[in-house]
PDB file of N, CA and C in Angstrom:
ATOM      1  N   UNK A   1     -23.457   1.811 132.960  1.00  0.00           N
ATOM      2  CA  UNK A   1     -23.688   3.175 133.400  1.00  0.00           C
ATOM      3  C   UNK A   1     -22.438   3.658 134.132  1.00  0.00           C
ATOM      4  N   UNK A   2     -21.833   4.568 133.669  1.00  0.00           N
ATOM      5  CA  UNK A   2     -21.083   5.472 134.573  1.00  0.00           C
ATOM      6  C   UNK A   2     -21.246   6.669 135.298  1.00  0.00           C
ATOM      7  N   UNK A   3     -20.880   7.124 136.743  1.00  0.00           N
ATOM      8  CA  UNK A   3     -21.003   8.039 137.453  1.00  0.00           C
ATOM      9  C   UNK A   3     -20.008   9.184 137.207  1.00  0.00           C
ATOM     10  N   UNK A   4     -20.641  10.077 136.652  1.00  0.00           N
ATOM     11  CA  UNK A   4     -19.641  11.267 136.503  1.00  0.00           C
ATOM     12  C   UNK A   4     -19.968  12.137 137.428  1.00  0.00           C
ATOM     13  N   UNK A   5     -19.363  13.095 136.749  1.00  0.00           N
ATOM     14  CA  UNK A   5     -19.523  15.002 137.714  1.00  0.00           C
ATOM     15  C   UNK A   5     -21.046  15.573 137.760  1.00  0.00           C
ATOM     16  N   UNK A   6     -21.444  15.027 136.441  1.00  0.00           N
ATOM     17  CA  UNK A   6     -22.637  15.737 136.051  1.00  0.00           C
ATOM     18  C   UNK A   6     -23.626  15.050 137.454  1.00  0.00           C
ATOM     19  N   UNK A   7     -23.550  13.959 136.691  1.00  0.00           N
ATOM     20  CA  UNK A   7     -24.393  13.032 137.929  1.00  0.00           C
ATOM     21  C   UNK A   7     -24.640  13.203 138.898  1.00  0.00           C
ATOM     22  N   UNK A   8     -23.361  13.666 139.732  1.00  0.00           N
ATOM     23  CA  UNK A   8     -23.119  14.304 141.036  1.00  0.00           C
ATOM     24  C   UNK A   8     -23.257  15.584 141.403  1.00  0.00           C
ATOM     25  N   UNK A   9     -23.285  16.588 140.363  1.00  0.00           N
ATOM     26  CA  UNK A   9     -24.439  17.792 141.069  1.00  0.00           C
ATOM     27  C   UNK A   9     -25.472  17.258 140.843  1.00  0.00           C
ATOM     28  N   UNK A  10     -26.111  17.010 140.017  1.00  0.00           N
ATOM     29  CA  UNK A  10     -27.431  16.623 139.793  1.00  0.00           C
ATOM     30  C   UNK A  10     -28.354  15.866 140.861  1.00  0.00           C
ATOM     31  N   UNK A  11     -27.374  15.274 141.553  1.00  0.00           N
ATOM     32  CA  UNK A  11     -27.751  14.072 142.968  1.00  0.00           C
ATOM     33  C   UNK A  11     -27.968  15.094 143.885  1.00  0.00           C
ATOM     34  N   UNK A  12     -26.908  16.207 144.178  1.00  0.00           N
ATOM     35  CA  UNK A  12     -26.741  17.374 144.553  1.00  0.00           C
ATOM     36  C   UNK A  12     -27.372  18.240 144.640  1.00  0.00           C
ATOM     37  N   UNK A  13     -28.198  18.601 143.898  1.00  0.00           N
ATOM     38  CA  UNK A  13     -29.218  19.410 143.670  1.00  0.00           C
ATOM     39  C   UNK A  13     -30.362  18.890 144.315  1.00  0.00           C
ATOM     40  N   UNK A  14     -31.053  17.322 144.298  1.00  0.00           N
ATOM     41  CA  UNK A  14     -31.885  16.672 144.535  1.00  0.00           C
ATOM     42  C   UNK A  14     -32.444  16.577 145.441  1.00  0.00           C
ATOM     43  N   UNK A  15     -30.855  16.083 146.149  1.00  0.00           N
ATOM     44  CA  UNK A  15     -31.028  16.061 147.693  1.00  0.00           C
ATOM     45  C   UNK A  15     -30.714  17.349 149.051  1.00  0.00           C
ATOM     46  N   UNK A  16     -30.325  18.410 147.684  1.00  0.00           N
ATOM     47  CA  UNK A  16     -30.227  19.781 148.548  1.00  0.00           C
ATOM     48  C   UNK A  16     -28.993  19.799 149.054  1.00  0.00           C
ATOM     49  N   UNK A  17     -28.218  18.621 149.257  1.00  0.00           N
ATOM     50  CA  UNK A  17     -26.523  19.120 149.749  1.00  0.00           C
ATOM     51  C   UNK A  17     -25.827  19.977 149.233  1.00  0.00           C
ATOM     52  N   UNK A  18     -25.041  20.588 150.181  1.00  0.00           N
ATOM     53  CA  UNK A  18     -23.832  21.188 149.524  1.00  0.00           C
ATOM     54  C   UNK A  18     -22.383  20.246 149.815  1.00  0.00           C
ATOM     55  N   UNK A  19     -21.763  20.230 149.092  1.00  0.00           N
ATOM     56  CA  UNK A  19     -20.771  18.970 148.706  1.00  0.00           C
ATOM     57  C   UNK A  19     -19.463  19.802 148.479  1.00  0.00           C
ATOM     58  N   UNK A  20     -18.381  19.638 149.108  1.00  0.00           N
ATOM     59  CA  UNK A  20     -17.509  20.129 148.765  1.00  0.00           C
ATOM     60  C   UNK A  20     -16.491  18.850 147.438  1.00  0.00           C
ATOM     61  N   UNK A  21     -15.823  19.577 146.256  1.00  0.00           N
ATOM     62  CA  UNK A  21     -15.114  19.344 145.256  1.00  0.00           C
ATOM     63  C   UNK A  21     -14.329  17.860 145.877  1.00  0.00           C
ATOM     64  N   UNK A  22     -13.592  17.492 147.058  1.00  0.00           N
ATOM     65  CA  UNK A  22     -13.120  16.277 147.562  1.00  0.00           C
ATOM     66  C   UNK A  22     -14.260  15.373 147.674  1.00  0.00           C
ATOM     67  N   UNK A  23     -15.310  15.833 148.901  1.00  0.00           N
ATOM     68  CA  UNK A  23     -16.542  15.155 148.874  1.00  0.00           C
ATOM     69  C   UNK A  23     -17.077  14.549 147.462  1.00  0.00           C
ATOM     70  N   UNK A  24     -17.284  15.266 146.345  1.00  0.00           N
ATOM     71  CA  UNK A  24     -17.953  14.939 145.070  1.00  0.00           C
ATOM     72  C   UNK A  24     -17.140  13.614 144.393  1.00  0.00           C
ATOM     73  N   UNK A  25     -15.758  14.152 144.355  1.00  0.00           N
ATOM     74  CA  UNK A  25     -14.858  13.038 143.820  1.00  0.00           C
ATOM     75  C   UNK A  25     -15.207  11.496 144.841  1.00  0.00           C
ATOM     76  N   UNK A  26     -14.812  11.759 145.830  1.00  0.00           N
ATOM     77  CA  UNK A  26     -14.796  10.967 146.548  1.00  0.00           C
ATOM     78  C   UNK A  26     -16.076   9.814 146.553  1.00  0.00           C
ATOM     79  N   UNK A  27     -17.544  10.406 146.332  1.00  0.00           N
ATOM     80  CA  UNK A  27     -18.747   9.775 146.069  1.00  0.00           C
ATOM     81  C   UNK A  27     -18.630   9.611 144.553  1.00  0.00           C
ATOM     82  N   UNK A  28     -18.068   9.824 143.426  1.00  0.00           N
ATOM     83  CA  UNK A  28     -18.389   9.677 141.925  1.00  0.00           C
ATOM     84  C   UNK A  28     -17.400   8.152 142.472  1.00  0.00           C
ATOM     85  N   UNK A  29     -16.180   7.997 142.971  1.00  0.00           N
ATOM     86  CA  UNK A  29     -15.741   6.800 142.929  1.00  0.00           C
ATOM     87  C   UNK A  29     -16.185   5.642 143.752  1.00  0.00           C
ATOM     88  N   UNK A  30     -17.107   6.175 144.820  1.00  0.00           N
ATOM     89  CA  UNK A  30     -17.523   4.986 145.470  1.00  0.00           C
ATOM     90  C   UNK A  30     -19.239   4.409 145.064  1.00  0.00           C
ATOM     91  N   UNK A  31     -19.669   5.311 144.129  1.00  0.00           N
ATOM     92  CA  UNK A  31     -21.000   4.817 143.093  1.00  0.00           C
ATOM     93  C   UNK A  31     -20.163   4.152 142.517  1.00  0.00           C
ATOM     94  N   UNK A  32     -19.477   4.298 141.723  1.00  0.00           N
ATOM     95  CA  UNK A  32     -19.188   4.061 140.725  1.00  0.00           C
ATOM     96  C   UNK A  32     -18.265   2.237 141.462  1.00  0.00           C
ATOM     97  N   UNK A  33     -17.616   2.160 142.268  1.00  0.00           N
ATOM     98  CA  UNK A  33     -17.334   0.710 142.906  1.00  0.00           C
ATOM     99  C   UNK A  33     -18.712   0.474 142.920  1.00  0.00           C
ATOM    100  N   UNK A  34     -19.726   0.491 143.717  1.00  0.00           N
ATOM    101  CA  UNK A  34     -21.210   0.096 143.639  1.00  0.00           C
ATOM    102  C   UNK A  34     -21.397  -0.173 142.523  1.00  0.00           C
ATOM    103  N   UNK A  35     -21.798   0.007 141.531  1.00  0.00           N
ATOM    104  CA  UNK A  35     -22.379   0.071 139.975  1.00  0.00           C
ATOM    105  C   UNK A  35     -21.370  -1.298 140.104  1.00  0.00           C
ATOM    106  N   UNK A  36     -19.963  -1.074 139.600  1.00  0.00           N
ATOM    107  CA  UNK A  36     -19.069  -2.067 139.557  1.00  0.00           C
ATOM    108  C   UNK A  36     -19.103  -3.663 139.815  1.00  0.00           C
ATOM    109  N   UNK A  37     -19.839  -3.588 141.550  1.00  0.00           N
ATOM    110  CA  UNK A  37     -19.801  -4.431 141.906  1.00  0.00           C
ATOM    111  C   UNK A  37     -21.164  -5.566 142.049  1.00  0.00           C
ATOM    112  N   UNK A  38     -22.190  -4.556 141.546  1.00  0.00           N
ATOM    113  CA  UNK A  38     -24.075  -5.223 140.933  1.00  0.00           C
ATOM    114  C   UNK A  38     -23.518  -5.338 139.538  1.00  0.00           C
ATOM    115  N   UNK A  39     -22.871  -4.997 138.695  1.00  0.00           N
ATOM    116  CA  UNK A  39     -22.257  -5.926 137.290  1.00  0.00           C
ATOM    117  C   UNK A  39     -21.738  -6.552 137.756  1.00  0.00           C
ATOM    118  N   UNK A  40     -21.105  -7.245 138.639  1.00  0.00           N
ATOM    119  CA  UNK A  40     -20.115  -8.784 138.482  1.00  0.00           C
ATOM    120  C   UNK A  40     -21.082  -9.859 139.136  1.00  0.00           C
ATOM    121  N   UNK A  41     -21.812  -9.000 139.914  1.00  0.00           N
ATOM    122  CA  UNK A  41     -23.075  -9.732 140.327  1.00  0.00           C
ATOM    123  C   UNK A  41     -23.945 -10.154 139.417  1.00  0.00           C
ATOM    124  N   UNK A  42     -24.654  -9.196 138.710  1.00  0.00           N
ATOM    125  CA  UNK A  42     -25.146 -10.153 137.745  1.00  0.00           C
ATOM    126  C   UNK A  42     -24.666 -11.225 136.540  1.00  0.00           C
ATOM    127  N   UNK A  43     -23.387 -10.974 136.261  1.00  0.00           N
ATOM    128  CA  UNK A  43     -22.522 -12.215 135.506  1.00  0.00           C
ATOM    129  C   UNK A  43     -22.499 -13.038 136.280  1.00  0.00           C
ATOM    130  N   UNK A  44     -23.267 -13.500 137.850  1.00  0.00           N
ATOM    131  CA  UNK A  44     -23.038 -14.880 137.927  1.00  0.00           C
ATOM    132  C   UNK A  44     -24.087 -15.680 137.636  1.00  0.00           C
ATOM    133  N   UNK A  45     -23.634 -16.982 136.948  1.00  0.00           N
ATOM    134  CA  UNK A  45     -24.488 -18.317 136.454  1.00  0.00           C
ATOM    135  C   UNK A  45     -25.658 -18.661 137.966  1.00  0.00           C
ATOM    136  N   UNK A  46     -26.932 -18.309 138.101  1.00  0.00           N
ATOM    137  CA  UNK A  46     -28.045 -18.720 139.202  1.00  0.00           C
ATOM    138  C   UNK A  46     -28.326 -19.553 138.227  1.00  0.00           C
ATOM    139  N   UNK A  47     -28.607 -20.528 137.563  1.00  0.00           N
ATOM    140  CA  UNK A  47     -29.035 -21.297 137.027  1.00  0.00           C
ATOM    141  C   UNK A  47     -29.360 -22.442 138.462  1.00  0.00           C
ATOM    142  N   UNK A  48     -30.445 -22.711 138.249  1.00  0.00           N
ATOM    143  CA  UNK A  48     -30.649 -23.826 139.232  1.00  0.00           C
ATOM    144  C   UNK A  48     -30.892 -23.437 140.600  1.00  0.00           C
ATOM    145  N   UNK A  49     -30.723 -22.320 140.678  1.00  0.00           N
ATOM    146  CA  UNK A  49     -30.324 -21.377 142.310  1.00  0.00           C
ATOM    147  C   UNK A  49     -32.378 -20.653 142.412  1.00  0.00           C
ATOM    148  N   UNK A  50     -32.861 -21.730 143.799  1.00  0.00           N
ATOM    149  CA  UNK A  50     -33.819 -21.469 144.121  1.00  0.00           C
ATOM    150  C   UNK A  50     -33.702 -20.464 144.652  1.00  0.00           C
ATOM    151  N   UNK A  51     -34.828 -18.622 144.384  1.00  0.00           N
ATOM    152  CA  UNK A  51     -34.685 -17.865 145.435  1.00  0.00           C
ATOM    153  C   UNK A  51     -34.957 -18.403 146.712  1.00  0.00           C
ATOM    154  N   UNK A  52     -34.246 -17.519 147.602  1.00  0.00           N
ATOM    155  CA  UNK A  52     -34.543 -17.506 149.122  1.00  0.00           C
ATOM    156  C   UNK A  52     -35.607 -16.783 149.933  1.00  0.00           C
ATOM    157  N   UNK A  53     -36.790 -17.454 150.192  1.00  0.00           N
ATOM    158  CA  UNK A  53     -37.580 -16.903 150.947  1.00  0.00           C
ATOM    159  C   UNK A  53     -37.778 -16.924 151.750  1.00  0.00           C
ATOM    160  N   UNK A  54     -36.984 -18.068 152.616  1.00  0.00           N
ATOM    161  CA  UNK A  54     -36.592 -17.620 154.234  1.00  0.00           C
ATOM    162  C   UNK A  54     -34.954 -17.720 154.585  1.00  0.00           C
ATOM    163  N   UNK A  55     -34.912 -17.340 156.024  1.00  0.00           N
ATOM    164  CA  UNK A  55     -33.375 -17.839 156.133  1.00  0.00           C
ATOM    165  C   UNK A  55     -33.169 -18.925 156.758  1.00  0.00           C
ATOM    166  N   UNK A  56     -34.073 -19.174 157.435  1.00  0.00           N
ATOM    167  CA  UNK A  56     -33.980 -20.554 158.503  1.00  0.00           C
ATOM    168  C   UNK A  56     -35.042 -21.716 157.934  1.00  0.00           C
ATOM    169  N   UNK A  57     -34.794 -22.782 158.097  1.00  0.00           N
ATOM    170  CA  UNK A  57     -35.508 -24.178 157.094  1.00  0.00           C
ATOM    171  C   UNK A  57     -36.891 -24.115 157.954  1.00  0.00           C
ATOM    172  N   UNK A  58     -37.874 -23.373 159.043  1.00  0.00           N
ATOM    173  CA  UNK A  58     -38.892 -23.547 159.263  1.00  0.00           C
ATOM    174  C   UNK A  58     -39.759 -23.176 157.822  1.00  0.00           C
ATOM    175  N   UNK A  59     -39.477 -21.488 156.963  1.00  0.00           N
ATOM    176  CA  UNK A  59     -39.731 -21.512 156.524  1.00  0.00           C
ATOM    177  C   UNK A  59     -41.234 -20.557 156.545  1.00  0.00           C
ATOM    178  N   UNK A  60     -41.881 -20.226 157.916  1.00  0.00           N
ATOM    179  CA  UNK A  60     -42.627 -19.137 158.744  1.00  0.00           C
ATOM    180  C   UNK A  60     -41.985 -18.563 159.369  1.00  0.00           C
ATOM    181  N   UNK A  61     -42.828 -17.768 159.679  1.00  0.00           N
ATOM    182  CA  UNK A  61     -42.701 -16.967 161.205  1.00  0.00           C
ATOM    183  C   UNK A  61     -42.910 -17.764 161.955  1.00  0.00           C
ATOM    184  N   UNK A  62     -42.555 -17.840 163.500  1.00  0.00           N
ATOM    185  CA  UNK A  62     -43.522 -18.540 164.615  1.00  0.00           C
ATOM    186  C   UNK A  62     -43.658 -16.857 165.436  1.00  0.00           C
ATOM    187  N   UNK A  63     -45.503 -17.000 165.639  1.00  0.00           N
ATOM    188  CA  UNK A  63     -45.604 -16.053 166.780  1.00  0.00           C
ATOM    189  C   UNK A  63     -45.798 -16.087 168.337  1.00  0.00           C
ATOM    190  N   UNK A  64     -45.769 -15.447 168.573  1.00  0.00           N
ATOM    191  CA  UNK A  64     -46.436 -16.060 170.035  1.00  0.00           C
ATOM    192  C   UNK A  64     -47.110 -14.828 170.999  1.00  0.00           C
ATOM    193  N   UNK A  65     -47.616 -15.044 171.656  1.00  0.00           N
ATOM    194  CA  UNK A  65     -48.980 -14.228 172.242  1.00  0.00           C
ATOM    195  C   UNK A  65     -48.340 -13.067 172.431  1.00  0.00           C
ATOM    196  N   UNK A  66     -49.232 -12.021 172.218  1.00  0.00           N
ATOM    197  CA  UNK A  66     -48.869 -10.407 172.716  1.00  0.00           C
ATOM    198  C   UNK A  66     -49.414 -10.467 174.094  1.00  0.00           C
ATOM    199  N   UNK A  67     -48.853 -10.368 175.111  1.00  0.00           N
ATOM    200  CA  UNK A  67     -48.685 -10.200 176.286  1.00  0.00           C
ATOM    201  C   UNK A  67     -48.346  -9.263 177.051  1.00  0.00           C
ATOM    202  N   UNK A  68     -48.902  -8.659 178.143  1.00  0.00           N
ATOM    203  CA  UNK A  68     -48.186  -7.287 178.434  1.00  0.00           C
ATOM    204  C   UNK A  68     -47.353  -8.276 179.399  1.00  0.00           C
ATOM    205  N   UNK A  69     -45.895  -7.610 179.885  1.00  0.00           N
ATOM    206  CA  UNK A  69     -45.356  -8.864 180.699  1.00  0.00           C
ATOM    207  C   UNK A  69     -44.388  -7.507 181.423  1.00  0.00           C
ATOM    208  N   UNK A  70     -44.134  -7.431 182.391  1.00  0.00           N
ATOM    209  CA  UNK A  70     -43.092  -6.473 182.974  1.00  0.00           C
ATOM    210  C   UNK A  70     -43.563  -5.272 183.313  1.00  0.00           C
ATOM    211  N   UNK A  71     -44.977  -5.098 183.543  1.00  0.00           N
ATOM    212  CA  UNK A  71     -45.308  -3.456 183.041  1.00  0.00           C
ATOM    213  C   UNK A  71     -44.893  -2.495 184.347  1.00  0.00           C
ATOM    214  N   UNK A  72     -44.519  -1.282 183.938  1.00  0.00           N
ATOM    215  CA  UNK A  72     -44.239  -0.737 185.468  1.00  0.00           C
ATOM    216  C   UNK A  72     -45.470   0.141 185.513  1.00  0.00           C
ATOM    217  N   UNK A  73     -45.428   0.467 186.994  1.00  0.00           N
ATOM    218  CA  UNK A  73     -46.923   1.069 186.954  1.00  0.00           C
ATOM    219  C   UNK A  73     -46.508   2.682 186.905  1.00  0.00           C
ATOM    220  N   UNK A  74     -47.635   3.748 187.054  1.00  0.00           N
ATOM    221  CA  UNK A  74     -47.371   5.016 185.920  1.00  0.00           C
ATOM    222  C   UNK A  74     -46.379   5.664 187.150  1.00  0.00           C
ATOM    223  N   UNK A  75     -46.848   5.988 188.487  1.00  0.00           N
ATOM    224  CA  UNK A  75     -45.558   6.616 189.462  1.00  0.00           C
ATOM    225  C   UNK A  75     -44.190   6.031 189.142  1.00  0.00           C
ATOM    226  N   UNK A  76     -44.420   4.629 188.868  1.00  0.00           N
ATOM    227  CA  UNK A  76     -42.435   4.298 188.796  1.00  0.00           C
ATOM    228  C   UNK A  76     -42.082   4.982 187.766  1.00  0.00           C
ATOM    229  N   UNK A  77     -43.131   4.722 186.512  1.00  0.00           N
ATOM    230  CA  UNK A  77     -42.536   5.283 185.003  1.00  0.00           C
ATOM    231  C   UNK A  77     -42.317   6.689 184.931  1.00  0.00           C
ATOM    232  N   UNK A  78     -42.982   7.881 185.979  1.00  0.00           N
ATOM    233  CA  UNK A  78     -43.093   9.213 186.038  1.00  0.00           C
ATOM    234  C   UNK A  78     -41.831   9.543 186.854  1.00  0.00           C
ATOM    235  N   UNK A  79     -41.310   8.841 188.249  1.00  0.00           N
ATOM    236  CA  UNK A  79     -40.703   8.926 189.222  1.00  0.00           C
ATOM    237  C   UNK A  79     -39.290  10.078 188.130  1.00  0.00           C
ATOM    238  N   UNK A  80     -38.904   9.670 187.338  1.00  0.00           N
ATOM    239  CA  UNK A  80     -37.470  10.535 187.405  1.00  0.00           C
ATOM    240  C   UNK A  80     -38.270  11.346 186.369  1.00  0.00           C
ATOM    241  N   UNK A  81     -39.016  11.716 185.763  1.00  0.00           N
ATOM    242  CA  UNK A  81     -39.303  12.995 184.669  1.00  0.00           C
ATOM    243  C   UNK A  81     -38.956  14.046 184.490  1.00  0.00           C
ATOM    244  N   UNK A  82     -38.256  14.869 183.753  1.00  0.00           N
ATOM    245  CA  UNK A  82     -37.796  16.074 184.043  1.00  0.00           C
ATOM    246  C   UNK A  82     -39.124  17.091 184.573  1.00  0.00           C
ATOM    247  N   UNK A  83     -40.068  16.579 183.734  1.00  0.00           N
ATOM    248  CA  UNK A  83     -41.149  17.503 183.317  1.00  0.00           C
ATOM    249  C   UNK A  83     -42.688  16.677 183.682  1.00  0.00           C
ATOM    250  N   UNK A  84     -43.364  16.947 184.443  1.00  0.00           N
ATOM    251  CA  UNK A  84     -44.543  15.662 184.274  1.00  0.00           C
ATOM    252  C   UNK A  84     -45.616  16.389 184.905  1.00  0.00           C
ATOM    253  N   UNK A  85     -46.816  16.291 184.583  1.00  0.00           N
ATOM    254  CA  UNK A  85     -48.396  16.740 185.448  1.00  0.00           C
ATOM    255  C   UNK A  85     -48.582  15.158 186.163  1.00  0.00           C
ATOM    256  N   UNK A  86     -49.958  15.398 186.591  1.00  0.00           N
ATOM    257  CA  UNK A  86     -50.269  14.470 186.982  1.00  0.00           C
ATOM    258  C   UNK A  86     -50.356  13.095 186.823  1.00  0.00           C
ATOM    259  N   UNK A  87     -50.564  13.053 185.604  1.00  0.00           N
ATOM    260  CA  UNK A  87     -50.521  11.397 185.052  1.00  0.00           C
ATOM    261  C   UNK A  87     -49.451  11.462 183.120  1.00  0.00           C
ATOM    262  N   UNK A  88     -48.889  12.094 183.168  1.00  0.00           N
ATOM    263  CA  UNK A  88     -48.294  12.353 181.849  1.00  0.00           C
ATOM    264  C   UNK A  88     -46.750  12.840 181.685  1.00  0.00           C
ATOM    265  N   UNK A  89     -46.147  12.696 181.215  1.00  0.00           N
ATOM    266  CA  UNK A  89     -44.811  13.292 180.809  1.00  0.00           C
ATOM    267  C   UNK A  89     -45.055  14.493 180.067  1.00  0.00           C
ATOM    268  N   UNK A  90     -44.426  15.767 180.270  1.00  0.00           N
ATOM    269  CA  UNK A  90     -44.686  16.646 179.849  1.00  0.00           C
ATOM    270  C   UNK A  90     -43.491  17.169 178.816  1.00  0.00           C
ATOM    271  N   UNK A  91     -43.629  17.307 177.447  1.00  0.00           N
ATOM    272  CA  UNK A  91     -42.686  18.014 176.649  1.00  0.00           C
ATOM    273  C   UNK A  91     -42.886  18.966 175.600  1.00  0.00           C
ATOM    274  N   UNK A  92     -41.907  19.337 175.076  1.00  0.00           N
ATOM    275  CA  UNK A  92     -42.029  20.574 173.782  1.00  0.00           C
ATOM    276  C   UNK A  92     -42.382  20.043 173.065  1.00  0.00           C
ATOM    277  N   UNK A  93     -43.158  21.524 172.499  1.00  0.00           N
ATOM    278  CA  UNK A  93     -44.324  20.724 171.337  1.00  0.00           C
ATOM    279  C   UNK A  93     -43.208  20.702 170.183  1.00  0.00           C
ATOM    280  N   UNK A  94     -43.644  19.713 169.600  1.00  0.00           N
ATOM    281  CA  UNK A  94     -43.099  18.734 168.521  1.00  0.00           C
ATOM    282  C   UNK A  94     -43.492  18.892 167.064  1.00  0.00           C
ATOM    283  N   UNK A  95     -45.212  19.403 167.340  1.00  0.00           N
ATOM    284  CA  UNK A  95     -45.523  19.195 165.657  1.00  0.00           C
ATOM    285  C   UNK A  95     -46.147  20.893 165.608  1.00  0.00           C
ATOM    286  N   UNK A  96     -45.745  21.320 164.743  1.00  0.00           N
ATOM    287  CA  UNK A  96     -46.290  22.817 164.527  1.00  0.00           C
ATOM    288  C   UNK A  96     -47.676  22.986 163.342  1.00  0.00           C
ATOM    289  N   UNK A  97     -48.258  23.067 163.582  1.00  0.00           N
ATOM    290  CA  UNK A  97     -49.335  23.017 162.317  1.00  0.00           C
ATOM    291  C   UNK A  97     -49.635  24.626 162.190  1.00  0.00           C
TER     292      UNK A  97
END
């Protein structure tokens, strides 16, 4: 597969950018190293090559207890707030429905 121009409005369009003519070049050649470099990857011989399903030889997770440990209590956590009522941090609303 090669990355052309086309490709690159088309990506362009997708993702809604506007891309200036350096920008475009500049991403058609660094897909295009990518692409490049998952082909030389797959020409190599795994023959014999167990996947890896962990990184360390345990081979699990180890967990260990959820604990509350350090907690500060709500005046320390309020003490510098820009904005706060009585028991809460107070901010701009966030979600508009």
């Amino acid at each position: 597969m090669k990355i052309d121009q086309q490709l690159i409005s088309r990506l362009e369009q997708l993702t809604r950018l506007e891309l200036t003519e350096a920008e475009k070049f500049r991403l058609e050649g660094d897909l295009n190293n990518i692409l490049a470099m998952v082909e030389r990857l797959q020409s190599l011989d795994t023959t014999g090559v167990e996947p890896l399903a962990y990184i360390n030889d345990e081979g699990e997770n180890t967990w260990r207890e959820d604990e509350v440990q350090n907690q500060a209590d709500r005046e320390e956590a309020l003490k510098n707030a820009p904005d706060r009522d009585e028991h809460y941090f107070r901010t701009l609303k966030v979600i508009d429905l």
